[in-house]
Protein backbone atom coordinates (compact mmCIF):
# COMPACT_ATOMS: atom_id res chain seq x y z
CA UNK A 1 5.67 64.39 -13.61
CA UNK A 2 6.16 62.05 -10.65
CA UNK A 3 2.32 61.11 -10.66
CA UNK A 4 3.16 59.69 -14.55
CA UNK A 5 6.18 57.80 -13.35
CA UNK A 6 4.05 56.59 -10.00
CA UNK A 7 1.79 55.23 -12.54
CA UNK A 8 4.24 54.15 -15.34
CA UNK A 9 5.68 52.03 -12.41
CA UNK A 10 2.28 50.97 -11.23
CA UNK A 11 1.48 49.27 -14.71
CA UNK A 12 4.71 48.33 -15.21
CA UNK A 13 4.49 46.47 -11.48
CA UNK A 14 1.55 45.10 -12.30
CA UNK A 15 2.44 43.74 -15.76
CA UNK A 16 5.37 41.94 -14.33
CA UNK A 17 3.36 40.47 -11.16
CA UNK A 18 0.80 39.32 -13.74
CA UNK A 19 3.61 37.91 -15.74
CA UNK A 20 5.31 35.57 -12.56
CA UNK A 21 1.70 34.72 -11.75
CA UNK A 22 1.00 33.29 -14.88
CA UNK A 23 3.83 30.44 -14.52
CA UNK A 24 2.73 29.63 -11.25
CA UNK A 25 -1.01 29.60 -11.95
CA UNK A 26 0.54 26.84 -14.91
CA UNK A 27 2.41 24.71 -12.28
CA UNK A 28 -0.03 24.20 -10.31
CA UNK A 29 -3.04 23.29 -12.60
CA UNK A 30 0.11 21.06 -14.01
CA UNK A 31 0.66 19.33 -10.35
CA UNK A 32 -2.87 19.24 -9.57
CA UNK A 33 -3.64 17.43 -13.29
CA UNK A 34 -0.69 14.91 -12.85
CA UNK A 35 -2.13 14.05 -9.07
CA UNK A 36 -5.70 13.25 -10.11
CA UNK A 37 -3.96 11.03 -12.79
CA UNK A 38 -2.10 9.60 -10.50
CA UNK A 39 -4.98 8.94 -8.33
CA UNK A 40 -7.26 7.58 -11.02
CA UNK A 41 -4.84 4.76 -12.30
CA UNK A 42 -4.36 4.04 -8.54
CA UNK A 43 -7.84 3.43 -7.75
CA UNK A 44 -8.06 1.69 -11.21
CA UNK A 45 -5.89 -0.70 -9.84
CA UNK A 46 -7.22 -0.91 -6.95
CA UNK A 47 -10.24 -2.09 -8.87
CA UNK A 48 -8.18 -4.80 -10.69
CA UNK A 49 -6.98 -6.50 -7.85
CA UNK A 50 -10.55 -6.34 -5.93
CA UNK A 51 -11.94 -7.96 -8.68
CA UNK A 52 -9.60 -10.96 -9.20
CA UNK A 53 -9.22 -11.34 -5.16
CA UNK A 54 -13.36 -11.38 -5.68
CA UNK A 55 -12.99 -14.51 -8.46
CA UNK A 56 -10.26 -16.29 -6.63
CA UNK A 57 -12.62 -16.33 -3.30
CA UNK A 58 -15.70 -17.72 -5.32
CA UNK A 59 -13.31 -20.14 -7.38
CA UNK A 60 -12.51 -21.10 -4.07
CA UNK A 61 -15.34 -21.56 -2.48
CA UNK A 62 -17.11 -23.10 -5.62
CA UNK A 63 -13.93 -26.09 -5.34
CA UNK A 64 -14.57 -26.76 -1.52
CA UNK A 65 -18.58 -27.30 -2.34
CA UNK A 66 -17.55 -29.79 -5.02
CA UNK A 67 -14.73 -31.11 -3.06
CA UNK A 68 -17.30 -32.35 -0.13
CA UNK A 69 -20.07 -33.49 -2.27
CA UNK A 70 -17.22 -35.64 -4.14
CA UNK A 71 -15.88 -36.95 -0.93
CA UNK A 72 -19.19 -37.85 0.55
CA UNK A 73 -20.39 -39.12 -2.78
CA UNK A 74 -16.39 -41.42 -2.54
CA UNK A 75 -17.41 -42.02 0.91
CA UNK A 76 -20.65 -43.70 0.87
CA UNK A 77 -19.52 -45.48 -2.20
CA UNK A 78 -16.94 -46.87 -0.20
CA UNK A 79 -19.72 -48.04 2.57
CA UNK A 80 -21.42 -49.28 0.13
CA UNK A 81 -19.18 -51.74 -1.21
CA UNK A 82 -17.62 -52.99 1.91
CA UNK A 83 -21.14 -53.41 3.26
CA UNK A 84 -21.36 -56.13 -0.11
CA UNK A 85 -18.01 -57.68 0.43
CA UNK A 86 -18.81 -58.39 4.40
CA UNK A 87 -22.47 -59.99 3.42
CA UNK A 88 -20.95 -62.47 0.96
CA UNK A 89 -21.07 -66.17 1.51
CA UNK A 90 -17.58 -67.55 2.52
């Protein structure tokens, strides 16, 4: 008789642990799911702002290259015609 309640309580034991495990098992697939998601819209943004830092430098760059050639183009103008006004007859 106490070998069937040893192994009444074994199952019973066992049952139960299996139970508790269960939940736990749950929460953490549930943590470990909401951390990748939280890790994917991070590196999502991350992607965002690399990509409109990336525009803003060639925007940038792209303004300073027309900004010279403008200013030279202003500046030689300028040469140009005070190079005419100083060679006219008086």
């Amino acid at each position: 008789m106490s070998s069937v309640l040893r192994s009444l309580l074994l199952a019973v034991s066992l049952f139960a642990f299996s139970a508790c495990n269960d939940g736990a098992v749950q929460r953490e697939r549930a943590a470990r799911e909401a951390a990748e998601r939280a890790a994917k819209e991070a590196q999502q943004g991350k992607s965002t702002w690399q990509t409109v830092a990336f525009v803003v430098g060639i925007g940038a760059v792209t303004l300073l290259v027309f900004g010279t050639a403008l200013g030279s183009s202003a500046r030689k103008h300028a040469q140009k015609q005070k190079d005419q006004k100083d060679n006219q007859p008086r």
